[in-house]
Protein backbone atom coordinates (compact mmCIF):
# COMPACT_ATOMS: atom_id res chain seq x y z
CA UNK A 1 100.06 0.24 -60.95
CA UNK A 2 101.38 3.52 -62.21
CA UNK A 3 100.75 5.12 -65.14
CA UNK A 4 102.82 5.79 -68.72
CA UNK A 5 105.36 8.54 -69.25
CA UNK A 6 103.48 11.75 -69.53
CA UNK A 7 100.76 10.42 -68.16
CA UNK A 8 99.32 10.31 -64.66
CA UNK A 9 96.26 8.55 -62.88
CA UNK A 10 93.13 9.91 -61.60
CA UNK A 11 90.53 8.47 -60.39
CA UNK A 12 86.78 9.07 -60.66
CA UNK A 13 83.35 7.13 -59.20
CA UNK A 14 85.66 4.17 -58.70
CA UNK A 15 87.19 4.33 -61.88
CA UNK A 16 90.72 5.04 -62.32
CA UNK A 17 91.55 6.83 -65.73
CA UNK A 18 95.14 7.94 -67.00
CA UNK A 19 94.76 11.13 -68.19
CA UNK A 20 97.67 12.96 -70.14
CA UNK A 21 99.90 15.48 -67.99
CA UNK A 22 98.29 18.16 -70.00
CA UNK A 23 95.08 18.08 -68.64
CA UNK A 24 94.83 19.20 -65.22
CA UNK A 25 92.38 20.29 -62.43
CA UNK A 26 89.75 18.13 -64.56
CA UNK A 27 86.02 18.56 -63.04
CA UNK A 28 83.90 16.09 -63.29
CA UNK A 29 80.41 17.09 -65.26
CA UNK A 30 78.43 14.02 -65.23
CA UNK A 31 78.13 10.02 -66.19
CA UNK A 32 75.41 7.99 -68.24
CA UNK A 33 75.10 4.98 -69.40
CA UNK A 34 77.90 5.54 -71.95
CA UNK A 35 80.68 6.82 -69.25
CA UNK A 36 81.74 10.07 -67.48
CA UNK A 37 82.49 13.33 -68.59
CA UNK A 38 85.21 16.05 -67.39
């Protein structure tokens, strides 16, 4: 699978998210019940 124009894929606790090439070097913070954050 690979991800939209301007976008690119990341993945994160098993979870692969496509993030927009404008975010980079995201850190992940912490998850809950409601999702993740970077």
């Amino acid at each position: 699978m690979s991800a939209r124009p301007g976008f690119y894929q990341q993945e994160l606790n098993k979870t692969v998210w496509e993030v927009p090439e404008r975010y980079q070097n995201l850190t992940p913070v912490g998850s809950g019940a409601y999702g993740s954050v970077w």
